[in-house]
PDB file of N, CA and C in Angstrom:
ATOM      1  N   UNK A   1      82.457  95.880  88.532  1.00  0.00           N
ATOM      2  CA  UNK A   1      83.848  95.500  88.471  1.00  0.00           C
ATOM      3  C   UNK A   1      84.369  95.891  87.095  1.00  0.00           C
ATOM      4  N   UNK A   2      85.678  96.482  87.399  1.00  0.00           N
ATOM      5  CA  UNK A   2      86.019  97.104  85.620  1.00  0.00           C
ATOM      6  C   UNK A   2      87.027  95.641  85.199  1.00  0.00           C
ATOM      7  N   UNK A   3      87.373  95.594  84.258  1.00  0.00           N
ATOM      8  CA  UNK A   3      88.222  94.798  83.081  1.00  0.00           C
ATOM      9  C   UNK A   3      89.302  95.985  83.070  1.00  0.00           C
ATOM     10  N   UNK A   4      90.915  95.416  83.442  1.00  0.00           N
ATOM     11  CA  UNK A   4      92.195  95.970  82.865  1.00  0.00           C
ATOM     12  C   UNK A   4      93.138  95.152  83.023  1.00  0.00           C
ATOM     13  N   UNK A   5      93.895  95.475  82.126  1.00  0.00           N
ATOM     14  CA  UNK A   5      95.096  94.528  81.885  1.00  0.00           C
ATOM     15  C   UNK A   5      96.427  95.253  82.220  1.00  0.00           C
ATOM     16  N   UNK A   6      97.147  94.770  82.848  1.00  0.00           N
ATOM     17  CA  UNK A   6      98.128  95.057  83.536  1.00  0.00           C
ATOM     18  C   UNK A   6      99.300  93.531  83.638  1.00  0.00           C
ATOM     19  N   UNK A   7     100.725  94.508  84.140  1.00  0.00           N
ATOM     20  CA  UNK A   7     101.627  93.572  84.014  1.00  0.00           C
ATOM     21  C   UNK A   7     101.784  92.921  85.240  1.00  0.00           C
ATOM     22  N   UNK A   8     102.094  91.538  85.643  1.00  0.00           N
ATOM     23  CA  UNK A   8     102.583  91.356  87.129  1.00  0.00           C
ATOM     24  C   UNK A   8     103.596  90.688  87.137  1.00  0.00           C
ATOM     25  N   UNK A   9     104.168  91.226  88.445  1.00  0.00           N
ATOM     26  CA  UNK A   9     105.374  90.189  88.633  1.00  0.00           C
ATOM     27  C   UNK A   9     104.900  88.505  89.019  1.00  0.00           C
ATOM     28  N   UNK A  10     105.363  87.822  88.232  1.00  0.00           N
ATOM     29  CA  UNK A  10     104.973  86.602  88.156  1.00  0.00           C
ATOM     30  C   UNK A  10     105.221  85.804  89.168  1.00  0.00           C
ATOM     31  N   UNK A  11     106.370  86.018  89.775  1.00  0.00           N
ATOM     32  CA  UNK A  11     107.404  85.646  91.127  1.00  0.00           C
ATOM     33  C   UNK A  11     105.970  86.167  92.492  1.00  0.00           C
ATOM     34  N   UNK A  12     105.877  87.547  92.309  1.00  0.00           N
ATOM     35  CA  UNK A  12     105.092  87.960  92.933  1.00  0.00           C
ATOM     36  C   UNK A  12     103.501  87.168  93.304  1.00  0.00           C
ATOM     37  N   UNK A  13     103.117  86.991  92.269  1.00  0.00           N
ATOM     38  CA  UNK A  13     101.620  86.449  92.202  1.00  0.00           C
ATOM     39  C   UNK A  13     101.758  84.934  92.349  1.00  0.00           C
ATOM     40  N   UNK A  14     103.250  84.274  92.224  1.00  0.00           N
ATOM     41  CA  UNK A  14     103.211  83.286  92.738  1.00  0.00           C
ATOM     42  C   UNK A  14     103.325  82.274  94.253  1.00  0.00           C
ATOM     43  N   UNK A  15     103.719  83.621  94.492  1.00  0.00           N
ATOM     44  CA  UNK A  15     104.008  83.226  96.303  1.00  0.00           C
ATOM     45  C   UNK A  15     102.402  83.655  96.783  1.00  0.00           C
ATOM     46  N   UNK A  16     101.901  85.115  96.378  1.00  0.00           N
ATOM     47  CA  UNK A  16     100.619  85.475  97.254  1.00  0.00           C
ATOM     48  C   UNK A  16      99.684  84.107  96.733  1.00  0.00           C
ATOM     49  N   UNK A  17      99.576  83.722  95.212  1.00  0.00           N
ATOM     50  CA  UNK A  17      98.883  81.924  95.179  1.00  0.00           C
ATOM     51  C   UNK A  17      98.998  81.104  96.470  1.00  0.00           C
ATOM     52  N   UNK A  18      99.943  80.890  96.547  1.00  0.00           N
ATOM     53  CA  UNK A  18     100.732  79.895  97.676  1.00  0.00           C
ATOM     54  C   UNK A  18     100.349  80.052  98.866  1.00  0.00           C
ATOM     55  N   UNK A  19     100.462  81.250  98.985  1.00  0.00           N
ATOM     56  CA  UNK A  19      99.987  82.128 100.547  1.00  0.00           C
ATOM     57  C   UNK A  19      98.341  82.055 100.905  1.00  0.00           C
ATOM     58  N   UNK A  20      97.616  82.024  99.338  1.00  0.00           N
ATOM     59  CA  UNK A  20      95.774  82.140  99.544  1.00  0.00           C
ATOM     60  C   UNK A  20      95.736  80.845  99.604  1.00  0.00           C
ATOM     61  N   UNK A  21      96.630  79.735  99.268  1.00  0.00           N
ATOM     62  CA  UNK A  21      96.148  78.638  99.254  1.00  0.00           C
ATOM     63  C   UNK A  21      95.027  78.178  97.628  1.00  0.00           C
ATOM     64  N   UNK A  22      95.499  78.773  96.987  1.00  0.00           N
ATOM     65  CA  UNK A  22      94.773  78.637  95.522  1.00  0.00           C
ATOM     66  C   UNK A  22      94.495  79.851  95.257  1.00  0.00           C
ATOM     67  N   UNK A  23      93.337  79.413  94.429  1.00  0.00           N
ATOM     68  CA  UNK A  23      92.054  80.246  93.689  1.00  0.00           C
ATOM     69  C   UNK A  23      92.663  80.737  92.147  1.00  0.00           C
ATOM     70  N   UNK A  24      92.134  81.463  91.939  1.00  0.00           N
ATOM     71  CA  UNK A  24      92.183  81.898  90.858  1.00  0.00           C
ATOM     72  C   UNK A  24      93.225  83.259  91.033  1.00  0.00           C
ATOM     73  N   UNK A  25      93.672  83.803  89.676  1.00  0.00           N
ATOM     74  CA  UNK A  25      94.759  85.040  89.861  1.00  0.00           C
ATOM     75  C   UNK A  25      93.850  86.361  90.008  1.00  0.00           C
ATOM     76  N   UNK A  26      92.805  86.335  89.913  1.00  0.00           N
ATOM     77  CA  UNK A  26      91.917  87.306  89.941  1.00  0.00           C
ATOM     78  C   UNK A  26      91.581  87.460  91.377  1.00  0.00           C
ATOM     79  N   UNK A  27      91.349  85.930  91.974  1.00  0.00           N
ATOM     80  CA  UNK A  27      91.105  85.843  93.145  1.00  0.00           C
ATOM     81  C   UNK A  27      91.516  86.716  94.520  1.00  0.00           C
ATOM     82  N   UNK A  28      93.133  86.406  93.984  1.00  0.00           N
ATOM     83  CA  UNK A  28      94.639  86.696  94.379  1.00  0.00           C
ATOM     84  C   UNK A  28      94.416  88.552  94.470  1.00  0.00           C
ATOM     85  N   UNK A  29      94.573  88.861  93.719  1.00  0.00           N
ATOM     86  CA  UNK A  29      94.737  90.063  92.986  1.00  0.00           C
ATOM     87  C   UNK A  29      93.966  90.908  93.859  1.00  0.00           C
ATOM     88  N   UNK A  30      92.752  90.540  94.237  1.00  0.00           N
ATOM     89  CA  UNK A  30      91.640  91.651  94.498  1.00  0.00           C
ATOM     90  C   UNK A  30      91.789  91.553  96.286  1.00  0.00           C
ATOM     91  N   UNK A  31      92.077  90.380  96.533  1.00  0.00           N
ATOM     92  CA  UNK A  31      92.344  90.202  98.095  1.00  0.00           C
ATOM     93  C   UNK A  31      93.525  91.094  98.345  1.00  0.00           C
ATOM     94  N   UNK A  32      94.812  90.817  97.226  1.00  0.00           N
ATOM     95  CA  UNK A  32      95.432  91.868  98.106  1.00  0.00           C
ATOM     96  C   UNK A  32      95.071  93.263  97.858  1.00  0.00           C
ATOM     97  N   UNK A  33      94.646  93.793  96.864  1.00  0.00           N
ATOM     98  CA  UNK A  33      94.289  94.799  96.575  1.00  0.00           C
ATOM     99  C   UNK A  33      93.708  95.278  97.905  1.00  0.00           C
ATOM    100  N   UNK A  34      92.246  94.451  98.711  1.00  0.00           N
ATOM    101  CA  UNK A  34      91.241  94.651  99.449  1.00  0.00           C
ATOM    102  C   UNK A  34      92.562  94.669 100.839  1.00  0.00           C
ATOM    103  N   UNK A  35      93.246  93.810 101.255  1.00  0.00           N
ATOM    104  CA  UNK A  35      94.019  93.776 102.379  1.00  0.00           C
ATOM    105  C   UNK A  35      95.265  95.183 102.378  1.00  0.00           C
ATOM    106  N   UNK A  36      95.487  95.548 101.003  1.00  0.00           N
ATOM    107  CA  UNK A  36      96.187  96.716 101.114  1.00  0.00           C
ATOM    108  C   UNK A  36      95.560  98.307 101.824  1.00  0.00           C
ATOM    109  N   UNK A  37      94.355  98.078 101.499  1.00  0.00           N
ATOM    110  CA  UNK A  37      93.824  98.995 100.796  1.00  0.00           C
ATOM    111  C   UNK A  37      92.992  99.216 102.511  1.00  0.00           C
ATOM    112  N   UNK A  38      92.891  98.240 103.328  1.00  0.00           N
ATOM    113  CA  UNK A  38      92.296  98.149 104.668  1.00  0.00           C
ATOM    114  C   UNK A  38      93.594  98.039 105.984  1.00  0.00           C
ATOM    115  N   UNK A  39      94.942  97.514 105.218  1.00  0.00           N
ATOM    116  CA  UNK A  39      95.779  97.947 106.129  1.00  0.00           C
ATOM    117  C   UNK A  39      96.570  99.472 106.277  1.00  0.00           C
ATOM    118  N   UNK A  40      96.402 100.612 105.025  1.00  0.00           N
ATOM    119  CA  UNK A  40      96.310 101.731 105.214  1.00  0.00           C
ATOM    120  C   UNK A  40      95.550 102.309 105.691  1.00  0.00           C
ATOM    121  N   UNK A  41      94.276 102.117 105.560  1.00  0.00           N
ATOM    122  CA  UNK A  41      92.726 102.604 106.791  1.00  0.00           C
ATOM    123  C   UNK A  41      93.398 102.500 107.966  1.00  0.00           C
ATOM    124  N   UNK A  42      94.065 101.077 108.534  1.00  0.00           N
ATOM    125  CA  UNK A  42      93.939 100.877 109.893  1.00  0.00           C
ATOM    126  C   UNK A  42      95.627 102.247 110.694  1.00  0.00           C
ATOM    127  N   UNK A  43      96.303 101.922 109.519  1.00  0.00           N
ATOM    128  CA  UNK A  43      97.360 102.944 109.852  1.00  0.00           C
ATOM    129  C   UNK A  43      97.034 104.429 110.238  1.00  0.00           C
ATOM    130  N   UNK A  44      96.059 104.809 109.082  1.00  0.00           N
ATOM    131  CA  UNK A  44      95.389 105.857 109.368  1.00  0.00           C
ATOM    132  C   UNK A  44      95.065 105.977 110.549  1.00  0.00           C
ATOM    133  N   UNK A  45      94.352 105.217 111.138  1.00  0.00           N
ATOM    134  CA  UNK A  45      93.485 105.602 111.977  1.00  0.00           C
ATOM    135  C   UNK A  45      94.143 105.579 113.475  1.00  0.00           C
ATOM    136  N   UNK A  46      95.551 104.571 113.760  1.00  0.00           N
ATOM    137  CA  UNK A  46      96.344 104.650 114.383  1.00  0.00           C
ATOM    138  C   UNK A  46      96.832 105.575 114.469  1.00  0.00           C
ATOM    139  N   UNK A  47      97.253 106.545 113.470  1.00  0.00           N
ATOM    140  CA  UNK A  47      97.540 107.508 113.400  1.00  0.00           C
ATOM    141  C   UNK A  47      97.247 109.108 114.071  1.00  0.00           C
ATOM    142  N   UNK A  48      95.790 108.472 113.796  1.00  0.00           N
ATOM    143  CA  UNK A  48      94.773 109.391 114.153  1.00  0.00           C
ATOM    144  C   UNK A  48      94.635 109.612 115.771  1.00  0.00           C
ATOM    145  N   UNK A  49      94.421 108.349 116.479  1.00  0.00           N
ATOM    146  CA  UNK A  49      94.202 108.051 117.404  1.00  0.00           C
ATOM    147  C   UNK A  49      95.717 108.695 118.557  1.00  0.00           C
ATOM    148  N   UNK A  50      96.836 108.281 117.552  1.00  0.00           N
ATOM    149  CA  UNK A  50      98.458 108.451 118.283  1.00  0.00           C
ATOM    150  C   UNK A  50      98.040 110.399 118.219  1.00  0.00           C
ATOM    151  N   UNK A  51      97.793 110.360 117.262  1.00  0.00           N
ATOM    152  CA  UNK A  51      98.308 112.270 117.803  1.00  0.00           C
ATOM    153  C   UNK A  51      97.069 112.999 118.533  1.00  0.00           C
ATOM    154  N   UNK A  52      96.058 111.978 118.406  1.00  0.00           N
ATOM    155  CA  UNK A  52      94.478 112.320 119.769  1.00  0.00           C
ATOM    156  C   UNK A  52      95.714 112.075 120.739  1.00  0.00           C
ATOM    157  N   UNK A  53      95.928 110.865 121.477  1.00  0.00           N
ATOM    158  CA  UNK A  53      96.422 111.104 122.711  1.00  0.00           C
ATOM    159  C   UNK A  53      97.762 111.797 123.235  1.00  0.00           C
ATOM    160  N   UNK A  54      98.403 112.388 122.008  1.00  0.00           N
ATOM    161  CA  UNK A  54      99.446 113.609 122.464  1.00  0.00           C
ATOM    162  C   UNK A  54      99.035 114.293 123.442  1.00  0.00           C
ATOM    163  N   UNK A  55      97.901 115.052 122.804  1.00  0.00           N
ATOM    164  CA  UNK A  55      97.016 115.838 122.872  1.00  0.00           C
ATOM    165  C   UNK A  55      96.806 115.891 124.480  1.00  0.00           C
ATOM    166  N   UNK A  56      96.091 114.154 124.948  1.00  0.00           N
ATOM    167  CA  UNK A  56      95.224 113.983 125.974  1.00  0.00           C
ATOM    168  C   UNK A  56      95.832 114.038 127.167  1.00  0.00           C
ATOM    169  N   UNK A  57      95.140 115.048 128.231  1.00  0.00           N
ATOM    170  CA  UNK A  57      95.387 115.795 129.489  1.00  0.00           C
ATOM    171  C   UNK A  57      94.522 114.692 130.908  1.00  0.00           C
ATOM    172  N   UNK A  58      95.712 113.727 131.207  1.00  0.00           N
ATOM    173  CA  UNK A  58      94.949 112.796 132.385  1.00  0.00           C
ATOM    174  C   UNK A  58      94.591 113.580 133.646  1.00  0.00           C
ATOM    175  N   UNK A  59      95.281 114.679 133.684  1.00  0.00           N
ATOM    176  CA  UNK A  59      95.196 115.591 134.795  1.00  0.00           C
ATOM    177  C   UNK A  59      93.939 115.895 134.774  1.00  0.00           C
ATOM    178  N   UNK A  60      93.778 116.203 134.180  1.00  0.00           N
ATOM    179  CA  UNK A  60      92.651 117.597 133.675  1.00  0.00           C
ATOM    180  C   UNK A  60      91.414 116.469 133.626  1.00  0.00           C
ATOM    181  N   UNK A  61      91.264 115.600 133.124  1.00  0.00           N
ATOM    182  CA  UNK A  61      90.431 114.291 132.610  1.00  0.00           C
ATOM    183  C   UNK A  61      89.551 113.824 134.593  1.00  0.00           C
ATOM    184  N   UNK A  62      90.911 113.462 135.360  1.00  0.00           N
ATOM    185  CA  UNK A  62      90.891 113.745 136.277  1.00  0.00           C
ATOM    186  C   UNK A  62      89.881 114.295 137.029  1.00  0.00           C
ATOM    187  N   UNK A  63      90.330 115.476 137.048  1.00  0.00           N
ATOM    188  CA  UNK A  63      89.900 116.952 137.884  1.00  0.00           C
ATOM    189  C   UNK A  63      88.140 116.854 137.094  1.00  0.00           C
ATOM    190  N   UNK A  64      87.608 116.646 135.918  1.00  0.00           N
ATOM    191  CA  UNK A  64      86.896 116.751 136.031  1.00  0.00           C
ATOM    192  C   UNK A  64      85.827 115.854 136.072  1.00  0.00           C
ATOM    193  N   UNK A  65      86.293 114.370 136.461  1.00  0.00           N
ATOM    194  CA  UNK A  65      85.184 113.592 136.857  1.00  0.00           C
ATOM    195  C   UNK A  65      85.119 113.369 137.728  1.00  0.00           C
ATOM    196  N   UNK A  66      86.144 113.892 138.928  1.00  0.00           N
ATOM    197  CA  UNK A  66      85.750 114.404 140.394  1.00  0.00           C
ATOM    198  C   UNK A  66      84.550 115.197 140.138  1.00  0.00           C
ATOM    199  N   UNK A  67      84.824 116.136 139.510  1.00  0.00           N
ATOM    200  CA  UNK A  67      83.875 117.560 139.383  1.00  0.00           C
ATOM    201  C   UNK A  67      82.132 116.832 139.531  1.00  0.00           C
ATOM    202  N   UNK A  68      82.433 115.903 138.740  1.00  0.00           N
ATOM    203  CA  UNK A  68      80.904 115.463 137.879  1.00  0.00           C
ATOM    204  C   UNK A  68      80.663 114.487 138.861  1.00  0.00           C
ATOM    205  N   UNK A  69      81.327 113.647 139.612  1.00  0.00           N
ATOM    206  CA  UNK A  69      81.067 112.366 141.075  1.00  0.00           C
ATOM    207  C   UNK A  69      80.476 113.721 142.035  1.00  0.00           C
ATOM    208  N   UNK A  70      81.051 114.970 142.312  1.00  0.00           N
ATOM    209  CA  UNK A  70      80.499 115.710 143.369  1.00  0.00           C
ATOM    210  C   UNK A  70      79.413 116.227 142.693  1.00  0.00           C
ATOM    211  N   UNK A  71      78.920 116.383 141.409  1.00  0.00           N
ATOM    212  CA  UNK A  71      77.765 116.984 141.012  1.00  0.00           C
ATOM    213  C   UNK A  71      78.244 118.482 140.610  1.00  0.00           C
ATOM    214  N   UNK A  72      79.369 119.070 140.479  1.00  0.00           N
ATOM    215  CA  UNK A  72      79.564 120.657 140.312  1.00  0.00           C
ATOM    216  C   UNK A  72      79.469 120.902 138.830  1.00  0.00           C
ATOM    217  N   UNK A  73      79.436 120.043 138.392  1.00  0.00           N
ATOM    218  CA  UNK A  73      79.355 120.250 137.239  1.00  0.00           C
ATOM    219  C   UNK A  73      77.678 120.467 136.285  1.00  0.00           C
TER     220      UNK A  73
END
């Protein structure tokens, strides 16, 4: 874990307190850090997933697990 000093909005760090229900400002700090930092992952990956199924052909998806139930495949 590194040591830095930085400014915060005080207003700010006083509601996310409120919101953790205590702890310490360090406490505070690193949770949201950790909750920021895992709700862009999850966007990502929504992301990821939204332009996979542009992509995805039910037709076709279809047609070929008929293929594979009759064995032609």
């Amino acid at each position: 874990m590194s040591v830095t000093t930085i400014d915060l909005d005080d207003d700010a760090l006083e509601k996310a307190m409120r919101v953790a229900g205590g702890g310490t400002k360090k406490d505070v700090v690193n949770a949201a850090l950790r909750e920021y930092a895992e709700r862009h992952e999850r966007a990502a990956l929504v992301a990821r997933h939204f332009r996979a199924a542009q992509e995805w052909d039910y037709e076709g998806w279809q047609r070929r697990r008929a293929e594979e139930k009759r064995g032609d495949v």
